[in-house]
PDB file of N, CA and C in Angstrom:
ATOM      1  N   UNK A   1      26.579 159.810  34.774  1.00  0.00           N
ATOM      2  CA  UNK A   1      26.830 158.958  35.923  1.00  0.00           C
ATOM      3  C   UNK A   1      28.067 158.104  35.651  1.00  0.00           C
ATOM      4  N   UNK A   2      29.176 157.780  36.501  1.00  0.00           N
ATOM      5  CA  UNK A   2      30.429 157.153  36.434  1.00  0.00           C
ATOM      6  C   UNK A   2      29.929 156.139  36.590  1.00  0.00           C
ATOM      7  N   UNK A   3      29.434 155.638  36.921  1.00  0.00           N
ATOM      8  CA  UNK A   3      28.293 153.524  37.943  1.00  0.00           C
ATOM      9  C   UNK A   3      27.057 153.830  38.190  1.00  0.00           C
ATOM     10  N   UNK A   4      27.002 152.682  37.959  1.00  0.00           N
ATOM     11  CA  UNK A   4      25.679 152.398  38.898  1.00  0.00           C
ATOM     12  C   UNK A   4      25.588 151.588  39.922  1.00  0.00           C
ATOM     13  N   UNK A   5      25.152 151.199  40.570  1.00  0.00           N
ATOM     14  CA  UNK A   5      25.336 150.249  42.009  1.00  0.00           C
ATOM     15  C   UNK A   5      23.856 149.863  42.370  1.00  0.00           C
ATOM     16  N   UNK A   6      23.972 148.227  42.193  1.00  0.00           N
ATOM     17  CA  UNK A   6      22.374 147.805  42.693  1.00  0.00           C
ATOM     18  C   UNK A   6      22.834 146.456  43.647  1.00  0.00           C
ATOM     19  N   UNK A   7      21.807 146.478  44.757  1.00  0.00           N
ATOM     20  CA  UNK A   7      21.855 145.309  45.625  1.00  0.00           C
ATOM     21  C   UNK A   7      21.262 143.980  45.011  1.00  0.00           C
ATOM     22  N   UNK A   8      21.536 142.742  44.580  1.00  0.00           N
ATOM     23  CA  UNK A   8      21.064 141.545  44.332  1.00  0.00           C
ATOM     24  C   UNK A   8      21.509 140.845  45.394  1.00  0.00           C
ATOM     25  N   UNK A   9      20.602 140.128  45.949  1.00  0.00           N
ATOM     26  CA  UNK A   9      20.673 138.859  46.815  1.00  0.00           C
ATOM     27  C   UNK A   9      21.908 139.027  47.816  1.00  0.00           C
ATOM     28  N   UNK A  10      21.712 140.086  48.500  1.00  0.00           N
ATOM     29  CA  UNK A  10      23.139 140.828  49.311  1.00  0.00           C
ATOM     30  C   UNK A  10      24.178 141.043  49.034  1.00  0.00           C
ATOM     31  N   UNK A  11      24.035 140.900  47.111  1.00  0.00           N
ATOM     32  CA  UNK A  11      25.413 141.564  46.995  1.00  0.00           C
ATOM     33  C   UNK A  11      25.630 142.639  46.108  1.00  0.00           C
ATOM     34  N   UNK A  12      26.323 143.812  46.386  1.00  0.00           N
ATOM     35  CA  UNK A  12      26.340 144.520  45.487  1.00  0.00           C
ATOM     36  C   UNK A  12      27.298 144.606  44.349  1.00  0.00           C
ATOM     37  N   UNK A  13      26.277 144.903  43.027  1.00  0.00           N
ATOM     38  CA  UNK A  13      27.157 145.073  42.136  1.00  0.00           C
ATOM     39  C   UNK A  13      27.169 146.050  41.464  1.00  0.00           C
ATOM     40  N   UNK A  14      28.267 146.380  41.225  1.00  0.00           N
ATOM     41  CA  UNK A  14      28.668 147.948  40.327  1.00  0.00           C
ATOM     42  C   UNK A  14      29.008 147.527  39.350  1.00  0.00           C
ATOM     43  N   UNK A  15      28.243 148.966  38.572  1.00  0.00           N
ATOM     44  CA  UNK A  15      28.210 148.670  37.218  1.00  0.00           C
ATOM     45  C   UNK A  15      29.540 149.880  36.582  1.00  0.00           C
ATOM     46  N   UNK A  16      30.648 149.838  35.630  1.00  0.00           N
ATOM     47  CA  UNK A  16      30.890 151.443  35.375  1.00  0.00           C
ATOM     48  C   UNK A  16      31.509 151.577  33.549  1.00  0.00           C
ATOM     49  N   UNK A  17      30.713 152.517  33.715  1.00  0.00           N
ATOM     50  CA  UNK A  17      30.722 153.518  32.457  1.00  0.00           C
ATOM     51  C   UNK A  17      32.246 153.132  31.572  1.00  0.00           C
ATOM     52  N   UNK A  18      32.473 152.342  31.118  1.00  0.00           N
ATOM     53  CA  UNK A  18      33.826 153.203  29.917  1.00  0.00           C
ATOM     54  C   UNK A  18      34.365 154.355  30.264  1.00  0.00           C
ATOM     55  N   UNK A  19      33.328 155.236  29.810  1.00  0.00           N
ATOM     56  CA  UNK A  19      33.808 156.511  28.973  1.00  0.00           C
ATOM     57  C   UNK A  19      34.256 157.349  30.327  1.00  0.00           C
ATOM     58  N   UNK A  20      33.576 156.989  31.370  1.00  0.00           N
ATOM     59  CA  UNK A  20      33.931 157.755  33.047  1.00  0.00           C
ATOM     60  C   UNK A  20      34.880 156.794  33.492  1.00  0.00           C
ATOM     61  N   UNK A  21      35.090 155.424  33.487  1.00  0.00           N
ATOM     62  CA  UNK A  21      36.044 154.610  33.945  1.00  0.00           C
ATOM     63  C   UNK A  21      37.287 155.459  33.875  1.00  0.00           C
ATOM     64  N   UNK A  22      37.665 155.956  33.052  1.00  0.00           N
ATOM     65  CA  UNK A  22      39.216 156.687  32.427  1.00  0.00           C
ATOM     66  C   UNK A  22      39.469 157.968  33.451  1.00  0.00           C
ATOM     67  N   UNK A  23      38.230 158.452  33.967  1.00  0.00           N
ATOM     68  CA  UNK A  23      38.468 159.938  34.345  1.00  0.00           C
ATOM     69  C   UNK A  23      38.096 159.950  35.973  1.00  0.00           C
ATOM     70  N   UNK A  24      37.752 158.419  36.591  1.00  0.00           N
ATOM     71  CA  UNK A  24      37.059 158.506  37.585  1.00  0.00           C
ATOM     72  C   UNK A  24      37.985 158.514  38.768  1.00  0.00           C
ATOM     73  N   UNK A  25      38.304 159.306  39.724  1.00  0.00           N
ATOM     74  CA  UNK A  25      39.003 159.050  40.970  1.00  0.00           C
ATOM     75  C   UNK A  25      38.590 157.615  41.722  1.00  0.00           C
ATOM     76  N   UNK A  26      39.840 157.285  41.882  1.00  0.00           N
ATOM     77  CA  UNK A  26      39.626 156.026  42.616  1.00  0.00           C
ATOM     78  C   UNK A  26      39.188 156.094  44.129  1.00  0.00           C
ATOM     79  N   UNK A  27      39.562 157.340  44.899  1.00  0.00           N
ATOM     80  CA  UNK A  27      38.722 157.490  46.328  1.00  0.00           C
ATOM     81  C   UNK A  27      37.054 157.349  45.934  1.00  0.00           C
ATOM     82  N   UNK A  28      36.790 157.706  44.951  1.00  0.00           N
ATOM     83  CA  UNK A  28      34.791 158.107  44.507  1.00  0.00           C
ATOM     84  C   UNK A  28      34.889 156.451  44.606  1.00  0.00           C
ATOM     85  N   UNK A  29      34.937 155.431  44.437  1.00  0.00           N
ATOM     86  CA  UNK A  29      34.487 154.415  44.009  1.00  0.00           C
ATOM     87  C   UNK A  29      34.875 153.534  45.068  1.00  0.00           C
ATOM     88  N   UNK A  30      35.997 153.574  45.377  1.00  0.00           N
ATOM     89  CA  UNK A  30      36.308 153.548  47.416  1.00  0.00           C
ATOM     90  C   UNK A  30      35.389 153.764  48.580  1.00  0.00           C
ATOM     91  N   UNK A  31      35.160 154.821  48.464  1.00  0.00           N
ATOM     92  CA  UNK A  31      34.372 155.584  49.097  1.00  0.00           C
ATOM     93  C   UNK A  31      32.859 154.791  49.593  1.00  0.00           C
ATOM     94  N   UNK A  32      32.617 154.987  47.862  1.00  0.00           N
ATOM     95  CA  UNK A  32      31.111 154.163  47.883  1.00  0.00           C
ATOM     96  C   UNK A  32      30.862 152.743  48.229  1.00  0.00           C
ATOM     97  N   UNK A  33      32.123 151.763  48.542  1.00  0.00           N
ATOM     98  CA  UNK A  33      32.356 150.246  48.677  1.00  0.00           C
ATOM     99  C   UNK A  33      32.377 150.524  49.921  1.00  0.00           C
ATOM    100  N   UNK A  34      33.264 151.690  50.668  1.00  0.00           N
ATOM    101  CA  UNK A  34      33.369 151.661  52.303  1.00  0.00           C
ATOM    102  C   UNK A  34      31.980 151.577  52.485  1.00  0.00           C
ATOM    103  N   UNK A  35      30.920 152.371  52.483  1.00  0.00           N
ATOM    104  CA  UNK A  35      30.179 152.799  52.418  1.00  0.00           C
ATOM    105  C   UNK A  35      29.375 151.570  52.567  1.00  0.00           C
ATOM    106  N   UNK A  36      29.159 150.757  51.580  1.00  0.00           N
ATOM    107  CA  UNK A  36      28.419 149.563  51.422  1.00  0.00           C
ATOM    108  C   UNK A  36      29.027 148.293  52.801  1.00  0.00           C
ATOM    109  N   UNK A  37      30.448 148.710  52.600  1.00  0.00           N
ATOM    110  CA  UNK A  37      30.872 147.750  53.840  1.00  0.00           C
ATOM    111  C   UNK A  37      30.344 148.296  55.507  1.00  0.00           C
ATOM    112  N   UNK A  38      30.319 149.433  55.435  1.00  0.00           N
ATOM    113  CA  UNK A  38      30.046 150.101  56.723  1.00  0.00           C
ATOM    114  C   UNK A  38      28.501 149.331  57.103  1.00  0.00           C
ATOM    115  N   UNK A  39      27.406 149.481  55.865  1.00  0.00           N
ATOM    116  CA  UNK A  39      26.273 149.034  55.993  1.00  0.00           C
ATOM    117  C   UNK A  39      26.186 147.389  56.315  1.00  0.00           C
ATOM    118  N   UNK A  40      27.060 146.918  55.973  1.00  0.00           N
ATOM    119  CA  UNK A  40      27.399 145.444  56.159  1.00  0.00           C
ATOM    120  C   UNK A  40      27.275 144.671  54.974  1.00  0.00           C
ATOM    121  N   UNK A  41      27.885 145.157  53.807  1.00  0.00           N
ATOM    122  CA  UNK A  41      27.991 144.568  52.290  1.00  0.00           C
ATOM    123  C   UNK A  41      29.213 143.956  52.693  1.00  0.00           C
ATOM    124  N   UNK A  42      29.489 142.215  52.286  1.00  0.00           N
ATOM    125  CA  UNK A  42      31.006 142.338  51.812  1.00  0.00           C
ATOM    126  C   UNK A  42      30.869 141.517  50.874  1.00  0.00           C
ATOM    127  N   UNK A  43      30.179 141.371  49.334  1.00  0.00           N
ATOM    128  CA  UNK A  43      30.566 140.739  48.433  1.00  0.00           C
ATOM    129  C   UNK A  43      30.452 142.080  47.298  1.00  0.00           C
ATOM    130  N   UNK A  44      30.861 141.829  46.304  1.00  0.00           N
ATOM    131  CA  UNK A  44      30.961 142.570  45.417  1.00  0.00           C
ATOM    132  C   UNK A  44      31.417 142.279  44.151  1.00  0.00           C
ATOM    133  N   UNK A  45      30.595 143.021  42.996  1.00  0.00           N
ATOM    134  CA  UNK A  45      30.737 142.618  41.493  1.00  0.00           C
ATOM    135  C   UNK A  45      30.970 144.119  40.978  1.00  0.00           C
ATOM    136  N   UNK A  46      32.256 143.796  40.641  1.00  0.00           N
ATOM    137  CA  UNK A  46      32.698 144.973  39.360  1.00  0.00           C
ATOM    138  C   UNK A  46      32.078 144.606  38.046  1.00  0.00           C
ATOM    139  N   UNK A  47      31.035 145.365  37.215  1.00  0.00           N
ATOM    140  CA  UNK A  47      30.040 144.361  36.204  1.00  0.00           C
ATOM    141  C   UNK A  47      30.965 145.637  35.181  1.00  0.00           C
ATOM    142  N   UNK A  48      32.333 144.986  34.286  1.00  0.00           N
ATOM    143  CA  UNK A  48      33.125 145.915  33.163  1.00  0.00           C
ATOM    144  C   UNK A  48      32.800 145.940  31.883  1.00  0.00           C
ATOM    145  N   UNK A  49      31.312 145.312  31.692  1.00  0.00           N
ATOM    146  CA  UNK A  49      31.175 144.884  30.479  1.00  0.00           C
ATOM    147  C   UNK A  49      31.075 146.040  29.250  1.00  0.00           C
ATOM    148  N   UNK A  50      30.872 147.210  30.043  1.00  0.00           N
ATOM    149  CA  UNK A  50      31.363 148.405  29.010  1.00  0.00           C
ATOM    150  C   UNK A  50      32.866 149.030  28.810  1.00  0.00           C
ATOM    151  N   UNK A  51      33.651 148.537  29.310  1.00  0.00           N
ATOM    152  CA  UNK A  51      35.183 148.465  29.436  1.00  0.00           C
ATOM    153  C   UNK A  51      35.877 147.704  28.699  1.00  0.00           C
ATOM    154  N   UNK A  52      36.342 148.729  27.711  1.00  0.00           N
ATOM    155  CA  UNK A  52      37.111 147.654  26.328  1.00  0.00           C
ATOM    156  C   UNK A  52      38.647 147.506  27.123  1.00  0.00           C
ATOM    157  N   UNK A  53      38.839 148.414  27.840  1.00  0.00           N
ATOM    158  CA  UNK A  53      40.467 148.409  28.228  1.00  0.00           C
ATOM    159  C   UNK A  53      40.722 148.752  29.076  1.00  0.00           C
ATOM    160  N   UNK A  54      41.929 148.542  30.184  1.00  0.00           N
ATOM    161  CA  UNK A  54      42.749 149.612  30.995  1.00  0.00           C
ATOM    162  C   UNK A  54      43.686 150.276  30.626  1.00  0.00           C
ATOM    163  N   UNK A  55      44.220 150.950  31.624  1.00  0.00           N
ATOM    164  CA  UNK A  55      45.322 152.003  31.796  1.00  0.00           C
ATOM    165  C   UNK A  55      45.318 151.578  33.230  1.00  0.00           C
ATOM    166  N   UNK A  56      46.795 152.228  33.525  1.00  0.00           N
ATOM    167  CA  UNK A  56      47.744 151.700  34.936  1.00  0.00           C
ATOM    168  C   UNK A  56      46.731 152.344  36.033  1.00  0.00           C
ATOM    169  N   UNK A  57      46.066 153.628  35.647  1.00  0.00           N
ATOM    170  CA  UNK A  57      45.556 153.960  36.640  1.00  0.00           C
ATOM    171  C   UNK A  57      43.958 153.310  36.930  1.00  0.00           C
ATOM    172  N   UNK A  58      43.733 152.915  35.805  1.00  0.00           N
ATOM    173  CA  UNK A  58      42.544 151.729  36.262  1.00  0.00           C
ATOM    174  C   UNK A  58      43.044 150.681  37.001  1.00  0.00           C
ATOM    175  N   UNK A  59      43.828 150.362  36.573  1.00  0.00           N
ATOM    176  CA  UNK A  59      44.533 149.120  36.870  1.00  0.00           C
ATOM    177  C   UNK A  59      44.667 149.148  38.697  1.00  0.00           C
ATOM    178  N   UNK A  60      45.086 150.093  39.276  1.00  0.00           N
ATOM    179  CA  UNK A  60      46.100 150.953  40.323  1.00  0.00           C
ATOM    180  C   UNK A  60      43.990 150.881  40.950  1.00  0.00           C
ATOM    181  N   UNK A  61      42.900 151.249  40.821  1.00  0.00           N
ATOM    182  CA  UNK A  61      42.055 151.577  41.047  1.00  0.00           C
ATOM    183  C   UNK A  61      41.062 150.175  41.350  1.00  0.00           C
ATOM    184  N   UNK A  62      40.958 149.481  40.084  1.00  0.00           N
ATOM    185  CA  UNK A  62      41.034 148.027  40.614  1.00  0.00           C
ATOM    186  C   UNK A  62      42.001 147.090  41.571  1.00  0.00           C
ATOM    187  N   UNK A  63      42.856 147.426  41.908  1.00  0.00           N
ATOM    188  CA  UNK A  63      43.567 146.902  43.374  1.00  0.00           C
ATOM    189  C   UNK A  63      43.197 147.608  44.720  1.00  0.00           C
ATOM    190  N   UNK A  64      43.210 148.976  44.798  1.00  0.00           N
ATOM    191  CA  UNK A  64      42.937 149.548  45.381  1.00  0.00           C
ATOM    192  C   UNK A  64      41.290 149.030  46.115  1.00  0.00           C
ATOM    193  N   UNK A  65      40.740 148.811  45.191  1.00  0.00           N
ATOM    194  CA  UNK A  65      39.125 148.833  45.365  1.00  0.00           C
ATOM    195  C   UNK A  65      39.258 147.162  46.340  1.00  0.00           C
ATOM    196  N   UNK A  66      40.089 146.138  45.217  1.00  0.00           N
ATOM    197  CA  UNK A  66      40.181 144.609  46.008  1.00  0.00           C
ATOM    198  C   UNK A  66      40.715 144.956  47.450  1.00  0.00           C
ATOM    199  N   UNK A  67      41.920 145.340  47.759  1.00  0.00           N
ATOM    200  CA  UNK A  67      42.706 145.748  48.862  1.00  0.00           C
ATOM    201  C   UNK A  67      41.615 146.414  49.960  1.00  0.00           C
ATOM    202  N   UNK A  68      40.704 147.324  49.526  1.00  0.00           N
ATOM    203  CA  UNK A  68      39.200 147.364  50.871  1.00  0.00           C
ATOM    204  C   UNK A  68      38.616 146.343  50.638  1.00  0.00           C
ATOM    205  N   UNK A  69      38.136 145.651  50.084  1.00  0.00           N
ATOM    206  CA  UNK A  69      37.082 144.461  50.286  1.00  0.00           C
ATOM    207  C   UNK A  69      38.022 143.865  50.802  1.00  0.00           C
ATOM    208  N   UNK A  70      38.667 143.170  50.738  1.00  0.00           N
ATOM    209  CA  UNK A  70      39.394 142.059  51.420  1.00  0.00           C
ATOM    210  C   UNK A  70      40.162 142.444  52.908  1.00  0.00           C
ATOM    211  N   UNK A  71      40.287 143.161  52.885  1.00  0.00           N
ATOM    212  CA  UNK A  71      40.966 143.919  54.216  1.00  0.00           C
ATOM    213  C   UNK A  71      39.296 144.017  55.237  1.00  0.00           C
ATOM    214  N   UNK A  72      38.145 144.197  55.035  1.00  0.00           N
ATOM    215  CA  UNK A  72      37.415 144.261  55.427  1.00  0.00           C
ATOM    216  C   UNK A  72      36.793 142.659  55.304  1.00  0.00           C
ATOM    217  N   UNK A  73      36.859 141.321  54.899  1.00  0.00           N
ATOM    218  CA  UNK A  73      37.167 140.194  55.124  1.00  0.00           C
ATOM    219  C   UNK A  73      35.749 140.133  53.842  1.00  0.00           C
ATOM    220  N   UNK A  74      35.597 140.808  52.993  1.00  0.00           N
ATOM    221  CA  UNK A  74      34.886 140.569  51.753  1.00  0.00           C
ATOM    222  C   UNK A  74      35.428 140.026  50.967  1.00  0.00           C
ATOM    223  N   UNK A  75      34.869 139.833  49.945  1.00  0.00           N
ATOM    224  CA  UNK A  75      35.373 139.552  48.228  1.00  0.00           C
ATOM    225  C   UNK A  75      34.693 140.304  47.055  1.00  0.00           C
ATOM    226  N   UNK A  76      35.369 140.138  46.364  1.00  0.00           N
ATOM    227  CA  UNK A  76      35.544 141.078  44.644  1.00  0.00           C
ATOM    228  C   UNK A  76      35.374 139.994  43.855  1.00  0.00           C
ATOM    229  N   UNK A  77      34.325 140.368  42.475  1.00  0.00           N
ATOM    230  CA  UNK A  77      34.276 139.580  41.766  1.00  0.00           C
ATOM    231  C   UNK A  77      34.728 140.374  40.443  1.00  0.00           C
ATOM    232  N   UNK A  78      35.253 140.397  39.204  1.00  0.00           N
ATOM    233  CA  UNK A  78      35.269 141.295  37.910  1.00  0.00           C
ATOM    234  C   UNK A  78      34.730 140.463  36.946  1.00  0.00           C
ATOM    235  N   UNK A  79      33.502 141.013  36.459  1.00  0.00           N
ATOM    236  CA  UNK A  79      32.501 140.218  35.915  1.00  0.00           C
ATOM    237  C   UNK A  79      32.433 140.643  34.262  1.00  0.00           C
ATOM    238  N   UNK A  80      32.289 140.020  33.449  1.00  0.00           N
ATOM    239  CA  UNK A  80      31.607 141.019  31.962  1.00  0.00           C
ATOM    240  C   UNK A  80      33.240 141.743  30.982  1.00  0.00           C
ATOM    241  N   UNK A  81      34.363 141.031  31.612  1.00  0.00           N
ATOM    242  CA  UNK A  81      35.530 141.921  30.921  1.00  0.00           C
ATOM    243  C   UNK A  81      35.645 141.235  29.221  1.00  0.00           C
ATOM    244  N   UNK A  82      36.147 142.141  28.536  1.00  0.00           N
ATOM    245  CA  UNK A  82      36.216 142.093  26.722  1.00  0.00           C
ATOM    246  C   UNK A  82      37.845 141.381  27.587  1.00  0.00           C
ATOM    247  N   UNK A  83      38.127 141.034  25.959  1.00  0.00           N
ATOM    248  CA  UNK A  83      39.200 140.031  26.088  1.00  0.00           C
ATOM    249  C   UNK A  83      40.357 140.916  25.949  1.00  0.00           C
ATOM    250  N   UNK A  84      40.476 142.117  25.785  1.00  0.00           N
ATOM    251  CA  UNK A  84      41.635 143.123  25.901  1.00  0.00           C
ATOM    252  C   UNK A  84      41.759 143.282  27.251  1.00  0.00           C
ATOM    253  N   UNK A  85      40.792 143.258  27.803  1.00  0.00           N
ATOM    254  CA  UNK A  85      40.711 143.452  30.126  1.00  0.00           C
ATOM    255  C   UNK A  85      41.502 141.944  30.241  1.00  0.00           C
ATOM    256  N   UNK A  86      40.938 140.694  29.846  1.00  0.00           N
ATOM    257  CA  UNK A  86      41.435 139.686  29.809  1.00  0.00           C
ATOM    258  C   UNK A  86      42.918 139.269  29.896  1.00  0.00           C
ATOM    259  N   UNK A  87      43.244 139.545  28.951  1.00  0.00           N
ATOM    260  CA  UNK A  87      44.652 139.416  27.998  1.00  0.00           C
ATOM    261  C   UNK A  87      45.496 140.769  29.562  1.00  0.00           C
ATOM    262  N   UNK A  88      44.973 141.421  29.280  1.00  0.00           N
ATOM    263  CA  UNK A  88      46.116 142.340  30.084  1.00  0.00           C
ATOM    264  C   UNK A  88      45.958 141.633  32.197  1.00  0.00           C
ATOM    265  N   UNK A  89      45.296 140.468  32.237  1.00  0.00           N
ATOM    266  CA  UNK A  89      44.733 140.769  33.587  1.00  0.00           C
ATOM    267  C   UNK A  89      45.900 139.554  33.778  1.00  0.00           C
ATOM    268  N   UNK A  90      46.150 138.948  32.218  1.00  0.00           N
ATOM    269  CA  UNK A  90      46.492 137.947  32.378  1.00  0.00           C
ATOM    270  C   UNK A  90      48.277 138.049  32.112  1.00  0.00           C
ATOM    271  N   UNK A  91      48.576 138.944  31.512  1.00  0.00           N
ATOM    272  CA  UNK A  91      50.083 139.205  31.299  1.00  0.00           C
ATOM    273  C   UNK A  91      50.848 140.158  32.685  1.00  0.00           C
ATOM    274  N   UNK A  92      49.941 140.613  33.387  1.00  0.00           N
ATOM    275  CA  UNK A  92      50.267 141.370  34.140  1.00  0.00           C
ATOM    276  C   UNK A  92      50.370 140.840  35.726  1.00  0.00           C
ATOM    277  N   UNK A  93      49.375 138.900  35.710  1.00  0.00           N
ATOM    278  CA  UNK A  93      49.252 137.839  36.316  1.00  0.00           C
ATOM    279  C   UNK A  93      48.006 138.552  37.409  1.00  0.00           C
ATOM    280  N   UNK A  94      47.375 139.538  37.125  1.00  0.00           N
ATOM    281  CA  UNK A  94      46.463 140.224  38.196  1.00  0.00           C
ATOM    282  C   UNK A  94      45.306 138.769  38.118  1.00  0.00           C
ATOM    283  N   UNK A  95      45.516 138.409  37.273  1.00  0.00           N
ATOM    284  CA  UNK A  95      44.365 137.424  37.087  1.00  0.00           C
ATOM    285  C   UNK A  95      44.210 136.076  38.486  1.00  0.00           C
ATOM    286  N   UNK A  96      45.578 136.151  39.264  1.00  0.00           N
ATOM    287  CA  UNK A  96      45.656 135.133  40.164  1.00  0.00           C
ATOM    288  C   UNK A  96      45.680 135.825  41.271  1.00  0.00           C
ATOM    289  N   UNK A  97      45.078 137.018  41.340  1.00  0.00           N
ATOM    290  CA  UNK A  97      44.550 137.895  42.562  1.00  0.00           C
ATOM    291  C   UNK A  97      43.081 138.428  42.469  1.00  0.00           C
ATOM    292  N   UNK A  98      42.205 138.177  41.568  1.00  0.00           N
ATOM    293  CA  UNK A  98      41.246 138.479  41.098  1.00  0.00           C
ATOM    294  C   UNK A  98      40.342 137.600  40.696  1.00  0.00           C
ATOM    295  N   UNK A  99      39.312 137.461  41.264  1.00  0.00           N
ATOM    296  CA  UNK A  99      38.304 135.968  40.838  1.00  0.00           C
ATOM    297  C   UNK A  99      37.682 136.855  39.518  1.00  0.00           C
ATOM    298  N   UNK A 100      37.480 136.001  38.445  1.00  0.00           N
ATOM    299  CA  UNK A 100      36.893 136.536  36.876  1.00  0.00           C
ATOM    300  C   UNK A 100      35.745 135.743  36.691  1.00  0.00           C
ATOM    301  N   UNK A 101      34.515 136.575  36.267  1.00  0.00           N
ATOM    302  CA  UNK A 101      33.085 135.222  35.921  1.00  0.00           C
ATOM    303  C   UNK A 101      32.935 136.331  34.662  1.00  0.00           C
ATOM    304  N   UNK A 102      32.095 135.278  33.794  1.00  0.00           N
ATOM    305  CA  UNK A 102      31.312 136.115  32.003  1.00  0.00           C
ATOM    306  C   UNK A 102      30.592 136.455  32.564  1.00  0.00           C
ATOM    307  N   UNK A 103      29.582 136.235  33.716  1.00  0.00           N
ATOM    308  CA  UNK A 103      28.535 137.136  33.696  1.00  0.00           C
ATOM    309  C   UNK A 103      27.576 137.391  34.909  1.00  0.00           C
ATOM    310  N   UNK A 104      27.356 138.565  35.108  1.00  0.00           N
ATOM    311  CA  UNK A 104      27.132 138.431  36.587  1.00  0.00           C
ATOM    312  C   UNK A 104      25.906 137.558  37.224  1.00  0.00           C
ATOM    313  N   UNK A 105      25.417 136.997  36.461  1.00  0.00           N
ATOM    314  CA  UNK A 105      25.075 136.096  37.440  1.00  0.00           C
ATOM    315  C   UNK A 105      26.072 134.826  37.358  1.00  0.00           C
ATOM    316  N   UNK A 106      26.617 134.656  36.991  1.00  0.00           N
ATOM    317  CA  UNK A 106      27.555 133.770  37.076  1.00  0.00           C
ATOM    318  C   UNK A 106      28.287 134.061  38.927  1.00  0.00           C
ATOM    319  N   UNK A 107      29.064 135.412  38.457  1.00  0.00           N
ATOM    320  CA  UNK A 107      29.460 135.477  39.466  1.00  0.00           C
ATOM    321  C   UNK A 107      28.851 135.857  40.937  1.00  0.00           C
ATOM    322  N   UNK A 108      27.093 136.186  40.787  1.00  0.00           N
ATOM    323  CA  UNK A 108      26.533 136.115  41.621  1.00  0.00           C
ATOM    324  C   UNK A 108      26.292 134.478  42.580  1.00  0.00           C
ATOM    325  N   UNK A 109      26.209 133.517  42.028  1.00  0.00           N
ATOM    326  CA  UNK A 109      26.541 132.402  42.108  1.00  0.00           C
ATOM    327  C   UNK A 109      27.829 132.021  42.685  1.00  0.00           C
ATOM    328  N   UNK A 110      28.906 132.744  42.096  1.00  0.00           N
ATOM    329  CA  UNK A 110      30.273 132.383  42.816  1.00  0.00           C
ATOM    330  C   UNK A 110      29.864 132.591  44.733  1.00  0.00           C
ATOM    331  N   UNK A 111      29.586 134.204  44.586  1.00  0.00           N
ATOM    332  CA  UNK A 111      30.239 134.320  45.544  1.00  0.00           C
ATOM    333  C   UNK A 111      28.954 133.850  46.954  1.00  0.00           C
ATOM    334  N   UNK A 112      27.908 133.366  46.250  1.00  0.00           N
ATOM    335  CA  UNK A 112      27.113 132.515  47.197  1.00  0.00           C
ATOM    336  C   UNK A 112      27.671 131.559  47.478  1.00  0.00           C
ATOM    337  N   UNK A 113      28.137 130.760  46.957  1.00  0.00           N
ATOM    338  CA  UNK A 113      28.863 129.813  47.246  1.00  0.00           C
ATOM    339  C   UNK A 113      30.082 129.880  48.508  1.00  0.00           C
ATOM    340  N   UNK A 114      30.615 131.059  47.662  1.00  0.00           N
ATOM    341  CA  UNK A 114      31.901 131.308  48.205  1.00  0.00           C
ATOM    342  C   UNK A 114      31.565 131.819  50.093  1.00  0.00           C
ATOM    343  N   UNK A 115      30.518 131.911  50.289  1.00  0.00           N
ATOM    344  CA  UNK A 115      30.186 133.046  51.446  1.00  0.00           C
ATOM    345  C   UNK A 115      29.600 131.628  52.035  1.00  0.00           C
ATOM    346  N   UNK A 116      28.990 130.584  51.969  1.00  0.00           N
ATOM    347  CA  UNK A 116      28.799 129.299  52.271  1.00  0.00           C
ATOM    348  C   UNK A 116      30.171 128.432  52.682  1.00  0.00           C
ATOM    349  N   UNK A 117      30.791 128.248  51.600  1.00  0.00           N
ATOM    350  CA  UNK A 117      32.398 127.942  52.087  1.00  0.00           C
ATOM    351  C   UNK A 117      32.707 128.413  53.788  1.00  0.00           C
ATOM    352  N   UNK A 118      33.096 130.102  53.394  1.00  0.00           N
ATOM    353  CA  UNK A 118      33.461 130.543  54.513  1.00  0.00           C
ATOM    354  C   UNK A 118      32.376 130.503  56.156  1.00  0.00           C
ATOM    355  N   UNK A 119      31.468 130.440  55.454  1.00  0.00           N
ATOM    356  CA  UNK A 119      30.386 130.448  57.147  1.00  0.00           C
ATOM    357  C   UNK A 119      31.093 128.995  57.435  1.00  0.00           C
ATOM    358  N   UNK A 120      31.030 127.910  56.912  1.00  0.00           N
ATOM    359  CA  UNK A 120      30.741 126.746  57.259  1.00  0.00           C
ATOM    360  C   UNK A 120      32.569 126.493  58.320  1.00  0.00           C
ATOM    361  N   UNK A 121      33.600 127.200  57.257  1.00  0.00           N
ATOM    362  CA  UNK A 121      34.654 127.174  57.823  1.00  0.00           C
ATOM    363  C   UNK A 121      34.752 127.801  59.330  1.00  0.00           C
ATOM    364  N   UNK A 122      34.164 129.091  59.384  1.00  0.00           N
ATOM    365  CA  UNK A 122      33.886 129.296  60.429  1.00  0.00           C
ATOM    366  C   UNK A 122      33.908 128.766  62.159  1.00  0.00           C
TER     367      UNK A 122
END
């Protein structure tokens, strides 16, 4: 299995593999977020905590993935990253397009919040 994907407290979070992270088409993982948005998901947790690293095309795959949630008026959380995801999220400045929590409930918490914010703005 490339992920896993479970609903908590309306939001879904995906979980993905390392070892499939490297080999996974970025439409498959697209796909499955449309999918969740179609149903009426729009928060979301990338949970990387088995992800020692990227490559451009992860990289290229994680924007891709933010660019539907947010275009669909959701949010992305990247939850659980080793400090090599870190370090590169941060030289590459992706880090100030990308909300980061240690742990998903952490960032399950964010984005309650965050979804409170926005109703209230509303």
């Amino acid at each position: 299995m490339r992920y896993r994907h479970k609903l908590i407290d309306g939001i879904v979070v995906i979980t993905i593999n390392e070892n499939e992270f490297f080999s996974m088409e970025s439409n498959e993982i697209v796909e499955t977020i449309k999918a969740k948005i179609d149903k009426g998901n729009r928060a979301f947790i990338l949970d990387l905590h088995e992800v020692r690293y990227l490559n451009s095309t992860n990289i290229n795959l994680l924007i891709a993935v933010l660019t539907v949630v947010r275009n669909n008026e959701g949010e992305l959380v990247l939850t659980s990253i080793s400090e090599k995801v870190k370090n590169l999220l941060i030289i590459t400045k992706l880090n100030s397009i990308f909300h980061v929590k240690d742990s998903v409930d952490e960032s399950i918490e964010f984005l309650k919040a965050y979804r409170k914010v926005e109703t209230n703005q509303s």
